[in-house]
PDB file of N, CA and C in Angstrom:
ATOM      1  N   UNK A   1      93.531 -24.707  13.547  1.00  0.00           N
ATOM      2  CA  UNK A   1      93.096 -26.053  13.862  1.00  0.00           C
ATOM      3  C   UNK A   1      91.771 -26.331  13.144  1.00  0.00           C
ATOM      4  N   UNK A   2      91.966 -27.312  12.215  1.00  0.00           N
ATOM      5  CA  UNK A   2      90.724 -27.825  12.011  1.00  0.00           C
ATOM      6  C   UNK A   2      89.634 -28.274  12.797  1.00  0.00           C
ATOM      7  N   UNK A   3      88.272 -27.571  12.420  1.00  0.00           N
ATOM      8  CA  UNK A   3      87.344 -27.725  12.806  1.00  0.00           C
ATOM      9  C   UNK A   3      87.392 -27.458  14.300  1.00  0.00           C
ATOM     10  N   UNK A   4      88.088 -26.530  14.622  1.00  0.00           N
ATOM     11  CA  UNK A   4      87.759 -25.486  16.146  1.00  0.00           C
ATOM     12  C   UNK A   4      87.509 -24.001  15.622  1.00  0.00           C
ATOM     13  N   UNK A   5      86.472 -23.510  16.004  1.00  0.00           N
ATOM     14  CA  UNK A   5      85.994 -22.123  15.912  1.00  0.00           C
ATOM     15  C   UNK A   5      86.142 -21.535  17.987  1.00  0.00           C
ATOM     16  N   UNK A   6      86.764 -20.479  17.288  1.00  0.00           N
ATOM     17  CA  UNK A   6      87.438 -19.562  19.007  1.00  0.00           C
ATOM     18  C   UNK A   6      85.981 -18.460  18.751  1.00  0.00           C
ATOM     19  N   UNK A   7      85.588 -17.868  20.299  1.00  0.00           N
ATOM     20  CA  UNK A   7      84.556 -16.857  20.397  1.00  0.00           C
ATOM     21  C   UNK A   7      85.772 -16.379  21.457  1.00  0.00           C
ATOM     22  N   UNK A   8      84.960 -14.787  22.003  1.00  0.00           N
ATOM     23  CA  UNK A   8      85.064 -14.381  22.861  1.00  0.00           C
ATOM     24  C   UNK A   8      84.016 -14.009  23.407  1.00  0.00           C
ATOM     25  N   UNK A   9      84.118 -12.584  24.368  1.00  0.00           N
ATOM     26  CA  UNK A   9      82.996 -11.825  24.529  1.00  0.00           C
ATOM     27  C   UNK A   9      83.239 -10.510  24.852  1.00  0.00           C
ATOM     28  N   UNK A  10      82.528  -9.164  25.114  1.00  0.00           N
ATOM     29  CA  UNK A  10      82.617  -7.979  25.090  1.00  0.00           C
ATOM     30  C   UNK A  10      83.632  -8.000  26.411  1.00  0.00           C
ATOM     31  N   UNK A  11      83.344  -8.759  27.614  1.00  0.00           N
ATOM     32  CA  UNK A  11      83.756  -8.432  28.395  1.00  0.00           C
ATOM     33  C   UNK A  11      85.201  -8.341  28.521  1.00  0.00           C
ATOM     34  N   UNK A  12      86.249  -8.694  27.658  1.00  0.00           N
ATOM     35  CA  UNK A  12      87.284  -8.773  27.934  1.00  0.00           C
ATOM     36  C   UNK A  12      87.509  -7.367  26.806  1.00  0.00           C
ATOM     37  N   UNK A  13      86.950  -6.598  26.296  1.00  0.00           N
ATOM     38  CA  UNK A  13      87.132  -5.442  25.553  1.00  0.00           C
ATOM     39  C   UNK A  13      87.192  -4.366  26.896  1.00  0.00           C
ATOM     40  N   UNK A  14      86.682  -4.778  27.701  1.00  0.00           N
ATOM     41  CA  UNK A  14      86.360  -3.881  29.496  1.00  0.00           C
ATOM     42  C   UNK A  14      84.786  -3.323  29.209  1.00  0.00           C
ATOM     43  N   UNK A  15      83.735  -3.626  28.389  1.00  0.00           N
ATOM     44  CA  UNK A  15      82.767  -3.584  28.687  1.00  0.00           C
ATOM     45  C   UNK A  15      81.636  -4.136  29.845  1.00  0.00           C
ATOM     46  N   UNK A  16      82.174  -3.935  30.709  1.00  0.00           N
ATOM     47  CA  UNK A  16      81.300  -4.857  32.230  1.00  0.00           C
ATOM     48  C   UNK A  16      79.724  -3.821  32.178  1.00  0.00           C
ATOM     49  N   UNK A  17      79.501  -4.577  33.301  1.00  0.00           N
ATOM     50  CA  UNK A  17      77.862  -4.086  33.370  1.00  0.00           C
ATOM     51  C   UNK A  17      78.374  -3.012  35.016  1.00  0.00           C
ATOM     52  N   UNK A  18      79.324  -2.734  35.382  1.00  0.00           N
ATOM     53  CA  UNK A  18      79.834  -1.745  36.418  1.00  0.00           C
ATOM     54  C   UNK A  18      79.566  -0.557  35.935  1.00  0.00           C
ATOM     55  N   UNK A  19      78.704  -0.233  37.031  1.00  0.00           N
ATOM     56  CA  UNK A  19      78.134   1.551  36.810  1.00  0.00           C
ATOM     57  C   UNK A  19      79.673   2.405  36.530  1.00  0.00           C
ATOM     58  N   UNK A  20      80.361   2.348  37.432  1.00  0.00           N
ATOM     59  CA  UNK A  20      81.508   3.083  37.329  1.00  0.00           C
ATOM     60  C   UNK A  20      82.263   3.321  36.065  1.00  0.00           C
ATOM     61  N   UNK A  21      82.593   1.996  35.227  1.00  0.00           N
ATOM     62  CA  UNK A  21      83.032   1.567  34.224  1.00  0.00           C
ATOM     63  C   UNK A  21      82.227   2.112  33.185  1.00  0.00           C
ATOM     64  N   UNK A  22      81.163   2.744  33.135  1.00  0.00           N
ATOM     65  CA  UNK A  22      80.169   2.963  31.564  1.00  0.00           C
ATOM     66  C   UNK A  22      81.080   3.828  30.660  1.00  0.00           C
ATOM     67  N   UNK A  23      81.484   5.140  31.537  1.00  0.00           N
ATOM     68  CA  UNK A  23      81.919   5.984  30.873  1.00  0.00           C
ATOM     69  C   UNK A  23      83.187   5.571  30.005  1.00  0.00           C
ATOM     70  N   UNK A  24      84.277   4.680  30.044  1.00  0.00           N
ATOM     71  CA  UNK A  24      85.354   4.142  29.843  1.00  0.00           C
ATOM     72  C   UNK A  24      85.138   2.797  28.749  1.00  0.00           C
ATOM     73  N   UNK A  25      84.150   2.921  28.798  1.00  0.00           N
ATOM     74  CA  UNK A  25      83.341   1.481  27.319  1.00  0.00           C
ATOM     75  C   UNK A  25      83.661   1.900  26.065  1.00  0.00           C
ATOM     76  N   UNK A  26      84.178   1.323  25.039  1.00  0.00           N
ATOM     77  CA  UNK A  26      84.325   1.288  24.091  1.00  0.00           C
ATOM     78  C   UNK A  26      83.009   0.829  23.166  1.00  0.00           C
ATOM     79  N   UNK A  27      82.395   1.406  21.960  1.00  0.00           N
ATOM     80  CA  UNK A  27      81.715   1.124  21.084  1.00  0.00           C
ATOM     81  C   UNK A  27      81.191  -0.528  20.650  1.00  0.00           C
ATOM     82  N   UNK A  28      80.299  -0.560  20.540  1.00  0.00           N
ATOM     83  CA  UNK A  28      80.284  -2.521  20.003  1.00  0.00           C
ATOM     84  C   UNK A  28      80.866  -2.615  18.465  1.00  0.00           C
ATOM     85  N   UNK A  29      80.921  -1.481  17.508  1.00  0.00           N
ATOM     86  CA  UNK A  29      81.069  -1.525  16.539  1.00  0.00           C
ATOM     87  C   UNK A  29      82.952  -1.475  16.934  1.00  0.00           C
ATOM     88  N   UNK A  30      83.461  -0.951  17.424  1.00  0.00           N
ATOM     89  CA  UNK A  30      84.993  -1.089  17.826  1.00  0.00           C
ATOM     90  C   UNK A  30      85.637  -2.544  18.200  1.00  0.00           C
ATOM     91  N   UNK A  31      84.301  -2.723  19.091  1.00  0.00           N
ATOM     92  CA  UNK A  31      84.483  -4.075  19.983  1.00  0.00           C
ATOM     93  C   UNK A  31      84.730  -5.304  18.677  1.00  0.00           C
ATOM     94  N   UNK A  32      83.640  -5.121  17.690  1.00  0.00           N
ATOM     95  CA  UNK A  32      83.004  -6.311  16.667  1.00  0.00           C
ATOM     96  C   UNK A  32      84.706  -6.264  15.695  1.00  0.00           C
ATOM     97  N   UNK A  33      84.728  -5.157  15.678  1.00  0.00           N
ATOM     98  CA  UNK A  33      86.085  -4.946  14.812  1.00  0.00           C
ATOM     99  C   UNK A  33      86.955  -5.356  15.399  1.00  0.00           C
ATOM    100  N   UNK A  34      88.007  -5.103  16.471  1.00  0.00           N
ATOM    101  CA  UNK A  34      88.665  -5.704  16.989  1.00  0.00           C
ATOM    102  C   UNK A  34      88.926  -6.904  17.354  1.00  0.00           C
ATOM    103  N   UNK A  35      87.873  -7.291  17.869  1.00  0.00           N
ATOM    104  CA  UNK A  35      87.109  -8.912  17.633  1.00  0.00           C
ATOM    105  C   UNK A  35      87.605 -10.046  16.103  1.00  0.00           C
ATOM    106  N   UNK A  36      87.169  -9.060  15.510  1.00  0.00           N
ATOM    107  CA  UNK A  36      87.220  -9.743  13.668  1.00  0.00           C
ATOM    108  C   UNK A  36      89.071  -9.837  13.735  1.00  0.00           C
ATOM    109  N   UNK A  37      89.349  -8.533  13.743  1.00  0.00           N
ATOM    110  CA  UNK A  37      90.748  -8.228  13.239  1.00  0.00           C
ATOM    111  C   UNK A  37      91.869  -9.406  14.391  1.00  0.00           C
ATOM    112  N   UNK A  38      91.441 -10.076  15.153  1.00  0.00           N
ATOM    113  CA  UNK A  38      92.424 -10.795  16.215  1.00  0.00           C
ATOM    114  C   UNK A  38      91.758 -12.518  16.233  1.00  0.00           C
ATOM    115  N   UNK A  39      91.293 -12.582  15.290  1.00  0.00           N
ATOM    116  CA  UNK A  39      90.484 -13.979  14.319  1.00  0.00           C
ATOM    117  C   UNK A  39      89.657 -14.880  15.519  1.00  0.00           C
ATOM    118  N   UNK A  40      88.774 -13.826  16.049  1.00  0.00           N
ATOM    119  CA  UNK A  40      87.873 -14.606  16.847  1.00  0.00           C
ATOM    120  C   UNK A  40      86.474 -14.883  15.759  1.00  0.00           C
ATOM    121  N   UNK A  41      85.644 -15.750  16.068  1.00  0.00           N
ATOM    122  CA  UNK A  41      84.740 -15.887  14.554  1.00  0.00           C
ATOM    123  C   UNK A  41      83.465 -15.719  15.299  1.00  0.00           C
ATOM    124  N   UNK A  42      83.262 -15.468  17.063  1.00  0.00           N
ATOM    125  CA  UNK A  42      81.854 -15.442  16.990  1.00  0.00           C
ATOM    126  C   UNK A  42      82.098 -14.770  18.804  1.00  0.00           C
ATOM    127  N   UNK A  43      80.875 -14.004  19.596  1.00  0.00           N
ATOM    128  CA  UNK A  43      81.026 -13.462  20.387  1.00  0.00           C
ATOM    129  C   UNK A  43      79.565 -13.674  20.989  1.00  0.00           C
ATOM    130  N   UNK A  44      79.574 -13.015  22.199  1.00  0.00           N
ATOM    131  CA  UNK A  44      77.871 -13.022  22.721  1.00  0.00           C
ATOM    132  C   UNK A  44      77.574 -12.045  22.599  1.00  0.00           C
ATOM    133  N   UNK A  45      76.337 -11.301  23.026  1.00  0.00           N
ATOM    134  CA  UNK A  45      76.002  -9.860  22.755  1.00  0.00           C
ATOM    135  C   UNK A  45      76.397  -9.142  24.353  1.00  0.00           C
ATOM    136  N   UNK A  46      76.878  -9.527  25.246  1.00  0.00           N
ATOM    137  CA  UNK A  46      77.661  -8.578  26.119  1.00  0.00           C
ATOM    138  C   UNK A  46      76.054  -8.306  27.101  1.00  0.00           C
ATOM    139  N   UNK A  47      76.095  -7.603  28.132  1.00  0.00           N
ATOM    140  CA  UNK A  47      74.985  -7.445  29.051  1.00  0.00           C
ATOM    141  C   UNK A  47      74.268  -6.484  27.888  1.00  0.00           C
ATOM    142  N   UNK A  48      72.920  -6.468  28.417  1.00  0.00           N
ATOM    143  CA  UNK A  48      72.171  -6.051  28.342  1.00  0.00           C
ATOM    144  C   UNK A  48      72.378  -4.425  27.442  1.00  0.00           C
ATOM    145  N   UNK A  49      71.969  -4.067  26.122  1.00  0.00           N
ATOM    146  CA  UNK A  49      71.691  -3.128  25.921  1.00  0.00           C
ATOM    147  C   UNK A  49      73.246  -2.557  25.623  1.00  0.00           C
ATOM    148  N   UNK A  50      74.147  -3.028  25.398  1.00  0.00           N
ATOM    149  CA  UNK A  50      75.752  -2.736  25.412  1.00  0.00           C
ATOM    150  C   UNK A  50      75.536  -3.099  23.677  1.00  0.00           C
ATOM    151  N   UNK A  51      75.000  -4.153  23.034  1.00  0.00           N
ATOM    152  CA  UNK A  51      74.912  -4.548  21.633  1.00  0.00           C
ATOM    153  C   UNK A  51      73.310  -4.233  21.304  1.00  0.00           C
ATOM    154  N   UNK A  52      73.020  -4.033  20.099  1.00  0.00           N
ATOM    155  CA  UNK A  52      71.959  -4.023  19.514  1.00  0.00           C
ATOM    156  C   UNK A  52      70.941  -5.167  19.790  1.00  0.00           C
ATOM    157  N   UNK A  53      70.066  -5.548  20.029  1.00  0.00           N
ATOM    158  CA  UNK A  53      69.424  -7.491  19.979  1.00  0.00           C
ATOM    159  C   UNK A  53      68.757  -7.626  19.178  1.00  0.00           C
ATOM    160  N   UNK A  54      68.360  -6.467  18.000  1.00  0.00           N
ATOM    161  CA  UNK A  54      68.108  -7.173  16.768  1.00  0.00           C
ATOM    162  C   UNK A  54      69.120  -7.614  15.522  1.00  0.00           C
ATOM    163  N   UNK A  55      68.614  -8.386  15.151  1.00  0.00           N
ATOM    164  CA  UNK A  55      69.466  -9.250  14.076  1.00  0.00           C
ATOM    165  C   UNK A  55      70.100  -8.278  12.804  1.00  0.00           C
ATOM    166  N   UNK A  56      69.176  -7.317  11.951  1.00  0.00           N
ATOM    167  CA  UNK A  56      69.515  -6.730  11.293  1.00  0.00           C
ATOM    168  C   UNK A  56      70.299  -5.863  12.048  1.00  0.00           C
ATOM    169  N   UNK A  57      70.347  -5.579  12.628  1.00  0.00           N
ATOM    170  CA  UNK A  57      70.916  -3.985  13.067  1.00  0.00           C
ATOM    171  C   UNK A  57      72.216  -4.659  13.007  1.00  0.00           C
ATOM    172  N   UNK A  58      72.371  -5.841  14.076  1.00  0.00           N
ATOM    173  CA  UNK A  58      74.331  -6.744  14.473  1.00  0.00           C
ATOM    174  C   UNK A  58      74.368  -6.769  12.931  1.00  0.00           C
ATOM    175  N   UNK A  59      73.397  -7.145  11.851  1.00  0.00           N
ATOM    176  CA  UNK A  59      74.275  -7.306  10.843  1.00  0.00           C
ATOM    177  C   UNK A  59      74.882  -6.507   9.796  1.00  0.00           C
ATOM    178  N   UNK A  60      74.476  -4.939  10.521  1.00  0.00           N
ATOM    179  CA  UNK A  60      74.719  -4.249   9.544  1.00  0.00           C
ATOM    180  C   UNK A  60      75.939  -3.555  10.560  1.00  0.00           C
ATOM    181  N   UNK A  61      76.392  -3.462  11.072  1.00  0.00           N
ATOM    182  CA  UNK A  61      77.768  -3.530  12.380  1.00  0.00           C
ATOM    183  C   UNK A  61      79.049  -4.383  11.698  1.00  0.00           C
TER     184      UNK A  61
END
């Protein structure tokens, strides 16, 4: 569709901010890929400390 851009976010990769859940998290660099490869074009950075929050670093991911 013209001129609609789709996002998602980590959370539906099963990255939650649930203590229980940490161990069972998948990578952001997995996440970003998977992400790309299923033509989403933009995402949030997920809670806290789950993604990088500097700019260079997401862009080298």
């Amino acid at each position: 569709m013209p001129g609609f851009r789709f996002g998602n976010a980590p959370c539906s990769w099963g990255t939650l901010e649930f203590e229980d859940a940490k161990g069972e998290q998948i990578g952001y660099a997995q996440m970003l890929d998977e992400l790309a490869e299923t033509g989403y074009t933009g995402t949030e950075l997920g809670d806290w400390g789950y993604m990088p929050s500097e700019p260079e670093a997401l862009r080298r991911s």
